[in-house]
Protein backbone atom coordinates (compact mmCIF):
# COMPACT_ATOMS: atom_id res chain seq x y z
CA UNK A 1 -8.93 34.83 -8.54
CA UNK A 2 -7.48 34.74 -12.29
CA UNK A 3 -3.51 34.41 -12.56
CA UNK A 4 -1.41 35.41 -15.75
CA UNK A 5 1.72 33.91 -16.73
CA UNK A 6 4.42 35.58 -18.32
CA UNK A 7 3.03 34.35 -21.68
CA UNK A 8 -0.60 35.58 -21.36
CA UNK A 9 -1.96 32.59 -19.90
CA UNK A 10 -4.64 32.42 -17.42
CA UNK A 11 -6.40 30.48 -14.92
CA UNK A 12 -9.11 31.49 -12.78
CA UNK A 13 -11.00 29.59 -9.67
CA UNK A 14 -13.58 30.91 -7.02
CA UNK A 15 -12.17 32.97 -3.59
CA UNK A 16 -13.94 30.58 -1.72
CA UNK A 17 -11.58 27.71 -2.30
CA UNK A 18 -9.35 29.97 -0.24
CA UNK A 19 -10.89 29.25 2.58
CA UNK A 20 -8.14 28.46 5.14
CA UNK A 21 -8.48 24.72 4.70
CA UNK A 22 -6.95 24.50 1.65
CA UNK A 23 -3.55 24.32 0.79
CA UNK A 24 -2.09 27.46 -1.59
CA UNK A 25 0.90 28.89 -2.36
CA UNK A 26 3.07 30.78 -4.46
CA UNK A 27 5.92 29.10 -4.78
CA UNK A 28 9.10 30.79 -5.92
CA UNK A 29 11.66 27.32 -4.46
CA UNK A 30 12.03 23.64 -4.80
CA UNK A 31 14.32 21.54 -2.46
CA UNK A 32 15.79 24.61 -1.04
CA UNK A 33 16.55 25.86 -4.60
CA UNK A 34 15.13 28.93 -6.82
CA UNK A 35 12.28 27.25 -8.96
CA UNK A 36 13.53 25.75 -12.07
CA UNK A 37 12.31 27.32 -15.01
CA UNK A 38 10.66 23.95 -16.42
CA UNK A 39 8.51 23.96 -12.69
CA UNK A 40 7.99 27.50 -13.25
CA UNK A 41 10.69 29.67 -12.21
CA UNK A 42 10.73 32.83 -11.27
CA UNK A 43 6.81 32.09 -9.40
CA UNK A 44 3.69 29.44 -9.74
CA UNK A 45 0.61 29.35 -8.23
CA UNK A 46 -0.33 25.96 -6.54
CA UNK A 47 -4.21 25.53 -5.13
CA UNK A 48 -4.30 21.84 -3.21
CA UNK A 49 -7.84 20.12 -4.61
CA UNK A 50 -8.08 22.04 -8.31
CA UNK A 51 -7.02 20.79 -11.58
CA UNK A 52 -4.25 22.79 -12.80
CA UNK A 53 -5.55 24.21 -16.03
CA UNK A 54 -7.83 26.39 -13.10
CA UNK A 55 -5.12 27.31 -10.25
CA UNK A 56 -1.08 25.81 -11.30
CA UNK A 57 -0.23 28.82 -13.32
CA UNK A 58 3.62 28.66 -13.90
CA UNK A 59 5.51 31.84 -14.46
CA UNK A 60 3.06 34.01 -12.75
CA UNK A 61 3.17 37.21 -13.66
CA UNK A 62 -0.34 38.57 -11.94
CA UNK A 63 -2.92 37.59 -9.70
CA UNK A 64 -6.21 39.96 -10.09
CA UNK A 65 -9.04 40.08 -8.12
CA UNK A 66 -12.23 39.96 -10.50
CA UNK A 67 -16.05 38.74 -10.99
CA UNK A 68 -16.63 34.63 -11.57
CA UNK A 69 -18.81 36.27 -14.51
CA UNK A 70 -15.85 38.68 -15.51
CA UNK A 71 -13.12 36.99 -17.16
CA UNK A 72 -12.44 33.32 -18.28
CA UNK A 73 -9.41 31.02 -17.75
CA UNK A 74 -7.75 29.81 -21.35
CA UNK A 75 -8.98 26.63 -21.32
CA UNK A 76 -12.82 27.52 -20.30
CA UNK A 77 -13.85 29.20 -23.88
CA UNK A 78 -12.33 25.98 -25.39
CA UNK A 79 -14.62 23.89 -24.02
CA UNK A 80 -13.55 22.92 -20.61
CA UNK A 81 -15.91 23.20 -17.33
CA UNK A 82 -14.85 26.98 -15.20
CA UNK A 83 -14.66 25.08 -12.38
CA UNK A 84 -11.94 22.20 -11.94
CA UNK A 85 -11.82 20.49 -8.32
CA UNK A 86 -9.65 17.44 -8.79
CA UNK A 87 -11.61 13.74 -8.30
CA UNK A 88 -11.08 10.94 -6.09
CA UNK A 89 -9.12 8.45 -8.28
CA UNK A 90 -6.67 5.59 -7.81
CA UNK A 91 -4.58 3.25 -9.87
CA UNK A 92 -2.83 0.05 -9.75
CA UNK A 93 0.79 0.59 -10.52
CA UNK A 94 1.93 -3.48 -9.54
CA UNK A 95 2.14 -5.80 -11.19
CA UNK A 96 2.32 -4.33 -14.27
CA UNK A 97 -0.31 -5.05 -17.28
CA UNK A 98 0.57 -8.47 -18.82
CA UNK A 99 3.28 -9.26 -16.17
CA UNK A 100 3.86 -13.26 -14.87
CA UNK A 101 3.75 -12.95 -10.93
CA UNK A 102 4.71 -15.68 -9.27
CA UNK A 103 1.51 -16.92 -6.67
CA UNK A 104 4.31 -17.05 -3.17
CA UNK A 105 4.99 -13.40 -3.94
CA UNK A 106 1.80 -11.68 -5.75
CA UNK A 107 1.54 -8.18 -4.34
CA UNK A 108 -0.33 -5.56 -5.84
CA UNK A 109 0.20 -2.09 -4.86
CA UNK A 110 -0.43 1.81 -6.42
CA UNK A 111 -1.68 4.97 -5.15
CA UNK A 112 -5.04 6.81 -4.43
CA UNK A 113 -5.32 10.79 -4.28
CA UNK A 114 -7.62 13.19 -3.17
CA UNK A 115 -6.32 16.64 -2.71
CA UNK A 116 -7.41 18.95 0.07
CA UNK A 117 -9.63 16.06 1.67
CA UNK A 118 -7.87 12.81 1.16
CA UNK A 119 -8.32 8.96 0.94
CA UNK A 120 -9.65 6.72 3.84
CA UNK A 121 -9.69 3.63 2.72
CA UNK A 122 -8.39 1.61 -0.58
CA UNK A 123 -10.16 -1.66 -1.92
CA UNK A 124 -9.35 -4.10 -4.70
CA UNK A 125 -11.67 -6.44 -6.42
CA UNK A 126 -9.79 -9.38 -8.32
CA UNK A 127 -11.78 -11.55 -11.08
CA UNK A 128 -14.84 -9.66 -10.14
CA UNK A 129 -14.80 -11.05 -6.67
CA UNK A 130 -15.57 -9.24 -3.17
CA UNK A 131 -14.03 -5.95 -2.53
CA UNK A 132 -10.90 -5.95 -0.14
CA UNK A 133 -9.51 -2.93 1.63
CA UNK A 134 -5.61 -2.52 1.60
CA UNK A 135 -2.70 -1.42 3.57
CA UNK A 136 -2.51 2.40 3.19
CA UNK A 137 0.80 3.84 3.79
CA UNK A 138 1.05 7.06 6.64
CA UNK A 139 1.19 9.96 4.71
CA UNK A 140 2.05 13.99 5.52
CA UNK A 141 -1.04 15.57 4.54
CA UNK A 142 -4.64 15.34 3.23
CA UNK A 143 -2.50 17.19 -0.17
CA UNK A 144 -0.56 13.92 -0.55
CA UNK A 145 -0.81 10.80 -2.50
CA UNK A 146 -1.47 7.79 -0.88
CA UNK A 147 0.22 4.46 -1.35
CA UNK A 148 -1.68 1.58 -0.74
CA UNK A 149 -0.92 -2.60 -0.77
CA UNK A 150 -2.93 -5.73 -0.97
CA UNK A 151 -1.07 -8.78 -0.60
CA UNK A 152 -2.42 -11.73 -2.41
CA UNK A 153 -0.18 -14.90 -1.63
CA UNK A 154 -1.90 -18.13 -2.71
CA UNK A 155 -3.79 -16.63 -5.69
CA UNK A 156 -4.62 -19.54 -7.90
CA UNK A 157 -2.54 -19.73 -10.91
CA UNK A 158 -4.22 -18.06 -14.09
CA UNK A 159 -4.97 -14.54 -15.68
CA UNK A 160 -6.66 -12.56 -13.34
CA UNK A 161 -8.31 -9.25 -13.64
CA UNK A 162 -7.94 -6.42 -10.56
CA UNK A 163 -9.84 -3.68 -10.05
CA UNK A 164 -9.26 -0.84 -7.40
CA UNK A 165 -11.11 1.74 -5.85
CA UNK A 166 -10.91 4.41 -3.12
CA UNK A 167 -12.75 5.89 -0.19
CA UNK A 168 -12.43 9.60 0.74
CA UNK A 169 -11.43 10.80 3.88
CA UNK A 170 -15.35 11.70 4.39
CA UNK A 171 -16.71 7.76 3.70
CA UNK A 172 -17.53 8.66 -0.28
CA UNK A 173 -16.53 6.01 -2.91
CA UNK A 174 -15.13 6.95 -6.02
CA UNK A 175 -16.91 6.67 -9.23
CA UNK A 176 -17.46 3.96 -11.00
CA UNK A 177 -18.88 5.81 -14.03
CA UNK A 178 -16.26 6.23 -17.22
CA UNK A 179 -15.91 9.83 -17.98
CA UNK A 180 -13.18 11.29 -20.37
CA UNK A 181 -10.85 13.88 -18.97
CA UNK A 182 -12.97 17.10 -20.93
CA UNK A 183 -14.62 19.06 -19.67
CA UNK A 184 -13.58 18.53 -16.02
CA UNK A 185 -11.74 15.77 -15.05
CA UNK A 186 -12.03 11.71 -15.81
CA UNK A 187 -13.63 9.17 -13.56
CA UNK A 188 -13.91 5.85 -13.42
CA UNK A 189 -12.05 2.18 -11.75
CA UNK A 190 -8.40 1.36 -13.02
CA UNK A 191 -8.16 -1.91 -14.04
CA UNK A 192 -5.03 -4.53 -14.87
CA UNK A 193 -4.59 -8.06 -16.03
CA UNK A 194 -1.93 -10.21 -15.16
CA UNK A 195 -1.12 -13.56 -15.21
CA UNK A 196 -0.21 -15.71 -11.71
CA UNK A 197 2.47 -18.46 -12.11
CA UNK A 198 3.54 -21.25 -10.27
């Protein structure tokens, strides 16, 4: 399936994505509202699971029908990977890098994400200790981000160093290895340092 927008650019991915397990639409509202222009009004394509620079074409003009071998999205002949299906990831949003927390009320929290399969299970690892699994917030779909929570009362005082992971929906952990974004998507554990007071 390759898309145009309005300004000749194009995304393709492979029919089979479109399986009936996957969430896609063309999306022509927001909130109850036309599509604002900036999310792109008057149509966009939206495929749940796929990078968008392979299946969120705003201002959709066209979708054609065509060969895998047949035509290229824009960003494929400049040196990105044809296919794009989005990786298991997570971050740690709380506390913040650098921040003083005080030990009674050290919380750390973020989200995890897996599109079109989503997360089972969360785990942090502070100072290189044992992995611990979170809270996980309830959440609508397998399409949506997860929040997740670890509280940590009692922490000794000190800079500390967290690291988080997730677990897909299918028992899988994400990657450890560190991977730019080119050609198809970075991997690798988000870290933060912070600094427990009191």
């Amino acid at each position: 399936m390759l898309s145009t927008s309005v300004d000749g650019w194009t995304s393709g991915f492979p029919v089979e994505v479109l399986d009936g397990e996957r969430t896609a639409l063309v999306a022509y509202g927001m909130n109850g509202e036309p599509l604002p222009a900036e999310h792109g009004f008057p149509v966009r394509l939206v495929v749940s699971g796929l990078y968008g620079y392979v299946s969120a074409t705003k201002w959709l003009e066209t979708i054609e029908l065509t060969t895998w071998e047949g035509r290229d999205g824009y960003w494929v002949p400049r040196g990105w990977a044809k296919e794009g299906p989005i990786k298991l990831a997570s971050r740690i949003d709380v506390p913040r890098r650098g921040a003083q927390v005080p030990a009674d009320a050290l919380v750390l929290g973020g989200v995890a994400w897996l599109p079109a399969i989503g997360v089972g299970a969360v785990e942090v690892s502070v100072d290189e200790g044992p992995w611990q699994e979170c809270e996980l917030a309830p959440v609508a779909s397998t399409d949506t981000w997860v929040q997740w929570r670890l509280p940590l009362p009692g922490l000794p005082a000190g800079r500390r160093r967290a690291r988080v992971r997730a677990i897909d929906a299918e028992g899988r952990p994400q990657s450890e290895e560190v991977r730019p974004p080119a050609p198809d998507g970075a991997t690798g554990l988000h870290e933060q340092e912070f600094e427990v007071v009191g």
